[in-house]
N, C-alpha and C. Protein backbone atom coordinates (compact mmCIF):
# COMPACT_ATOMS: atom_id res chain seq x y z
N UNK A 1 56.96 93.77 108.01
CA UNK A 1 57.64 94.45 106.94
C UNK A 1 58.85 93.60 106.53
N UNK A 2 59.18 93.43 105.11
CA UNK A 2 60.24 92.89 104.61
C UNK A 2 60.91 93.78 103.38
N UNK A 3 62.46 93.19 103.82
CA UNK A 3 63.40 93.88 102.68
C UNK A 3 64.15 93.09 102.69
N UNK A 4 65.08 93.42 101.98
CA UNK A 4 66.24 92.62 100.99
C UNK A 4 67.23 93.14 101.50
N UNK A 5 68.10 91.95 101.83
CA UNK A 5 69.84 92.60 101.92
C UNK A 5 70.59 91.44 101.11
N UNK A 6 70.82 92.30 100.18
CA UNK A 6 71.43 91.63 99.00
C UNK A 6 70.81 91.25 98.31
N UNK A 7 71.45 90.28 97.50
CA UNK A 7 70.80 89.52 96.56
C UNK A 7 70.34 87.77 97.52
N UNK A 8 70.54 88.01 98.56
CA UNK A 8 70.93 86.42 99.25
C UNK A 8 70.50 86.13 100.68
N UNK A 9 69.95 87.34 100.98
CA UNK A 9 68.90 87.63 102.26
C UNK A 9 67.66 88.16 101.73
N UNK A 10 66.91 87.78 103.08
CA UNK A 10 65.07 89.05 102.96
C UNK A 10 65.60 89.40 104.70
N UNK A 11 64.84 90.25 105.42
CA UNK A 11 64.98 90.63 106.54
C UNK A 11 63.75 91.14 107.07
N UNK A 12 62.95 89.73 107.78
CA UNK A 12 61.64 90.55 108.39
C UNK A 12 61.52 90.62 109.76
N UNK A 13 60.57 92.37 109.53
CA UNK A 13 60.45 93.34 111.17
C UNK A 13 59.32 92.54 111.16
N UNK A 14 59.30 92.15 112.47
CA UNK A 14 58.25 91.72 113.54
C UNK A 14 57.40 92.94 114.19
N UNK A 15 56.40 93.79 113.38
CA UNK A 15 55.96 95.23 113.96
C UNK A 15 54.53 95.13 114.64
N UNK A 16 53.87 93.39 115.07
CA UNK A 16 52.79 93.92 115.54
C UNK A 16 52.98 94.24 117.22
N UNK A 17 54.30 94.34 117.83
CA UNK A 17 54.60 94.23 118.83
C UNK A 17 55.90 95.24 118.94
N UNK A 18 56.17 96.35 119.20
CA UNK A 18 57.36 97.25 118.39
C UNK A 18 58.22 96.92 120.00
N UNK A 19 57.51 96.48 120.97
CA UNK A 19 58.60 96.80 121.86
C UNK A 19 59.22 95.57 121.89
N UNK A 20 59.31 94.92 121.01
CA UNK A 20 60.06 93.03 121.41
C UNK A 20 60.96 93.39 120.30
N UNK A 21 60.66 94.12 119.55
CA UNK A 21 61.99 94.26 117.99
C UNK A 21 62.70 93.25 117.87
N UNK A 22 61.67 92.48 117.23
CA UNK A 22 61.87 91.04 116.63
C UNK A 22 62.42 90.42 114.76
N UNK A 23 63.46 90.95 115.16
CA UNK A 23 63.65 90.45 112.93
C UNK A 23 64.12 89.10 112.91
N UNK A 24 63.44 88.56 111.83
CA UNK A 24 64.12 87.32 110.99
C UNK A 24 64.99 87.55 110.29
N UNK A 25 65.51 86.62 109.92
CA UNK A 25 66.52 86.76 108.49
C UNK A 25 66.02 85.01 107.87
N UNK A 26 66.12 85.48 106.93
CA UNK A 26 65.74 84.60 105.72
C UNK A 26 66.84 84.14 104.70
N UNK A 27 67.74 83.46 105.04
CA UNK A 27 68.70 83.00 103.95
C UNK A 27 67.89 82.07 102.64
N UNK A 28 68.07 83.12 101.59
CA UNK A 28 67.59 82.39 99.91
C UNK A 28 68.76 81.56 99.81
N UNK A 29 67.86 80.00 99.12
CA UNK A 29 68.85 78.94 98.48
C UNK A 29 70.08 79.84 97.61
N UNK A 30 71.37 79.24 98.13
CA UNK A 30 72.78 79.65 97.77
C UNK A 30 72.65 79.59 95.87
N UNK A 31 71.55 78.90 95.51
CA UNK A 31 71.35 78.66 94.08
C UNK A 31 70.76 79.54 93.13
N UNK A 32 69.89 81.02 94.06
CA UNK A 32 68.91 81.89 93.50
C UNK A 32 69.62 83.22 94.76
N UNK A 33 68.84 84.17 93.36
CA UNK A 33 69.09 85.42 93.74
C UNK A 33 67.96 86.18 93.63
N UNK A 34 67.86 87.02 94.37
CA UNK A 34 66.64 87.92 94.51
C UNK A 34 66.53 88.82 93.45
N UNK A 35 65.27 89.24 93.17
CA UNK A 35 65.38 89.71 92.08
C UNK A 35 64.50 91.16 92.58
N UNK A 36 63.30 90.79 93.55
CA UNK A 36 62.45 92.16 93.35
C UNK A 36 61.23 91.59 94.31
N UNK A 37 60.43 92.83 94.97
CA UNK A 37 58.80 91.80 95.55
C UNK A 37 58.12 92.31 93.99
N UNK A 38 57.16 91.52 94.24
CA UNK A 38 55.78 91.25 94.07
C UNK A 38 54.46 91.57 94.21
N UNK A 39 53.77 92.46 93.54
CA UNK A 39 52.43 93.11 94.09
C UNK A 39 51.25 91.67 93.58
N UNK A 40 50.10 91.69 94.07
CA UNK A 40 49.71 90.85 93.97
C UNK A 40 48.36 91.44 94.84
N UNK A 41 47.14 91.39 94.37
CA UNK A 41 45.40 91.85 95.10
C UNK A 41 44.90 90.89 95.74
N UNK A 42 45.13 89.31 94.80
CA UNK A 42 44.89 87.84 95.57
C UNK A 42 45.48 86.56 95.31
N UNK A 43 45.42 85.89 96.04
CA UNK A 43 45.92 84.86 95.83
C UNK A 43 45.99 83.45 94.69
N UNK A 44 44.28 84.08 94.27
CA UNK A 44 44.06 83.30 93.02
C UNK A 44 44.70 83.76 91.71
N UNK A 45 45.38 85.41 91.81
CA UNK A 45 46.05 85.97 91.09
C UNK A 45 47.34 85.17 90.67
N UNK A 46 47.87 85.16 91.79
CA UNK A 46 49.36 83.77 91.67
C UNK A 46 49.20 82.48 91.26
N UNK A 47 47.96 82.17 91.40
CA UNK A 47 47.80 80.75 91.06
C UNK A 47 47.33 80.03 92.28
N UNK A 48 47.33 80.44 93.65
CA UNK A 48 47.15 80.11 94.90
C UNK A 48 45.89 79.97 95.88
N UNK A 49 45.97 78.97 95.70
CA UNK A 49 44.19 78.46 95.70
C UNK A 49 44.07 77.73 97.74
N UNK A 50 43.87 79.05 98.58
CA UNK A 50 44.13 78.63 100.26
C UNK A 50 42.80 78.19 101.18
N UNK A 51 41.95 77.55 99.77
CA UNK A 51 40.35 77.58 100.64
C UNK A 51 40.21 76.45 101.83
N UNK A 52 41.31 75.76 102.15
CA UNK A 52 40.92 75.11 103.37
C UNK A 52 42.39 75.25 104.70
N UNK A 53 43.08 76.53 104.25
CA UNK A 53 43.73 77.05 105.00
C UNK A 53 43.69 78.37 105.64
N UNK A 54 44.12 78.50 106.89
CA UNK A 54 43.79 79.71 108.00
C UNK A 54 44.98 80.42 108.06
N UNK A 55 44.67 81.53 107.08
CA UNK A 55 45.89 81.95 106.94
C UNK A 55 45.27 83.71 106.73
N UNK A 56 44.36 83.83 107.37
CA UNK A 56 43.74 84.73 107.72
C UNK A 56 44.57 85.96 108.30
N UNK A 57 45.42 85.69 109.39
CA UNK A 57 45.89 86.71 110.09
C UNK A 57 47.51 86.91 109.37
N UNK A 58 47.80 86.07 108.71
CA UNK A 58 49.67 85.88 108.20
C UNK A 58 49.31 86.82 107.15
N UNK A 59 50.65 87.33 107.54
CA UNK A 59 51.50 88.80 106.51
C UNK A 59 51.68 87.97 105.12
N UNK A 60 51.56 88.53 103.95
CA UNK A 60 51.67 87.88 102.77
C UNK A 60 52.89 88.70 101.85
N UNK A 61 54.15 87.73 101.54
CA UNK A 61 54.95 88.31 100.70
C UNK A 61 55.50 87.60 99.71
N UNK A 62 55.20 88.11 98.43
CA UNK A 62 55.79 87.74 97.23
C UNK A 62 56.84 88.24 96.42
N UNK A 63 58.04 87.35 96.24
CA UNK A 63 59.02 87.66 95.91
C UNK A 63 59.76 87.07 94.96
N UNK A 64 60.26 87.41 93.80
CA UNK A 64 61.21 86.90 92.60
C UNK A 64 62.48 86.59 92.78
N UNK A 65 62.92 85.43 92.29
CA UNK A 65 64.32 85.24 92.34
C UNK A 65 64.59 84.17 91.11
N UNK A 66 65.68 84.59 91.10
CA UNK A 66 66.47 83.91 89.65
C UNK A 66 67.56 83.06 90.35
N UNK A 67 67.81 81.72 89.14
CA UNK A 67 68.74 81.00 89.45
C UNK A 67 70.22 81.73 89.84
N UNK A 68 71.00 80.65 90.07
CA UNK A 68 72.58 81.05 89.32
C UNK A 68 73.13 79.72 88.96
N UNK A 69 73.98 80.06 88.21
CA UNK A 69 74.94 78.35 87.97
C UNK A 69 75.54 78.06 88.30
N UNK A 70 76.11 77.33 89.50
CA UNK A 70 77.07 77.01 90.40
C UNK A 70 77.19 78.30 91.40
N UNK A 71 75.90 78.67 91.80
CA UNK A 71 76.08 80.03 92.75
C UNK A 71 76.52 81.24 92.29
N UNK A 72 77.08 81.47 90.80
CA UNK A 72 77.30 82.29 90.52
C UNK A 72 76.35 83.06 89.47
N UNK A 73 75.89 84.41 89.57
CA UNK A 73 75.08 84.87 88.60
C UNK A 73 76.09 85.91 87.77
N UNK A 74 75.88 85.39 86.54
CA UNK A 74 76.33 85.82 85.31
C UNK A 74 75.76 86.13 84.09
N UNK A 75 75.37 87.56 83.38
CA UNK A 75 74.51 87.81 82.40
C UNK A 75 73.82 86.35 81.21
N UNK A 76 73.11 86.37 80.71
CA UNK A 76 72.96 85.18 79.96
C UNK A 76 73.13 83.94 80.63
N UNK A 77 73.22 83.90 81.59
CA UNK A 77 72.92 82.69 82.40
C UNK A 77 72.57 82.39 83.33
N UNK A 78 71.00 82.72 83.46
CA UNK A 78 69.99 82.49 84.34
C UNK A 78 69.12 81.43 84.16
N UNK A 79 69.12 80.09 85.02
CA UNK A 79 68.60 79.42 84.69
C UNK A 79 67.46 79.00 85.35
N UNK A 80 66.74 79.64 86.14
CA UNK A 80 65.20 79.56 86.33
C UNK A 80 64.92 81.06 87.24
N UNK A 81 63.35 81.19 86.93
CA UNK A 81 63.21 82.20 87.15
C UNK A 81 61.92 81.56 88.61
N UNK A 82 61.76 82.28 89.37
CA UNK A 82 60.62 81.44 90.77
C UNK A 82 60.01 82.56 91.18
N UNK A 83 58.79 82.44 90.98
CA UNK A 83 58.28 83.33 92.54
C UNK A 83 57.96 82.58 93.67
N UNK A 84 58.14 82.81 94.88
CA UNK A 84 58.32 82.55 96.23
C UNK A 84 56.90 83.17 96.73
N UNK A 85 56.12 82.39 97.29
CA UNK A 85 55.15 83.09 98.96
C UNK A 85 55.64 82.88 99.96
N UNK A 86 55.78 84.05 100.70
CA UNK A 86 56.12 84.01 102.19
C UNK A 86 54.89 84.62 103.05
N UNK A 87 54.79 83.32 103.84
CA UNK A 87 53.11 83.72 104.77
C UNK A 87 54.02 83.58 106.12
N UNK A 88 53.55 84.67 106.71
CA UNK A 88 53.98 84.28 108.38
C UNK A 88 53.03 85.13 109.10
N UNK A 89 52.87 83.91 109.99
CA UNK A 89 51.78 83.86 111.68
C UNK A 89 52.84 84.95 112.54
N UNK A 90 51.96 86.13 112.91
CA UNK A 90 52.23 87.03 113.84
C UNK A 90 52.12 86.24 115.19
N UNK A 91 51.10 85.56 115.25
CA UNK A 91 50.26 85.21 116.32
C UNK A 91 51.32 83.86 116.95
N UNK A 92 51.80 82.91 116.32
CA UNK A 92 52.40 81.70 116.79
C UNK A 92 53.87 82.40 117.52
N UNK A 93 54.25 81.67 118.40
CA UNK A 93 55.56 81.73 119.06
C UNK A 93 56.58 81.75 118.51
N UNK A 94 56.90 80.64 117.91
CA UNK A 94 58.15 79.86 116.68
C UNK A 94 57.38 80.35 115.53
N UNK A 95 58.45 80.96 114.58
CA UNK A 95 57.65 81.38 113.16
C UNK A 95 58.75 80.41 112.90
């Protein structure tokens, strides 16, 4: 499971294992701000073409974020807009 703290974090629960209560934190480039997730049915939907990758068992999250200009976000001046995939292996040690 993932959420947002702030505009400048994501924060993911590690739940296939509840008794290790394992979270990441995810610091977004100081340059973009979060904007929102992402629904998405497949991957070819995004543009994301994984036919010779094993990515079978990884949690899939898609997420929006907008520039800022000099780190700062200010109406009318957003200067790129990104969506982000975040795949992560339950299964590996080191995510």
């Amino acid at each position: 499971m993932v959420h947002n703290l702030g505009e400048s974090k994501l924060i993911i629960d590690v739940i296939l294992n509840p008794a290790s209560k394992r979270k990441l934190v995810l610091d977004l480039d100081p340059e973009e701000k979060f904007v929102g997730f992402v629904e998405f049915k497949s991957y070819e939907d995004i543009g994301f073409y994984p036919k010779h990758l094993n990515i079978e068992c990884c949690s899939k999250f898609l997420y929006m974020t907008a520039g800022r200009v000099n780190g700062i976000s200010k109406i009318g001046q957003i200067t790129k807009n990104k969506i982000n995939l975040l795949l992560i292996d339950p299964y590996q040690s080191k995510t």
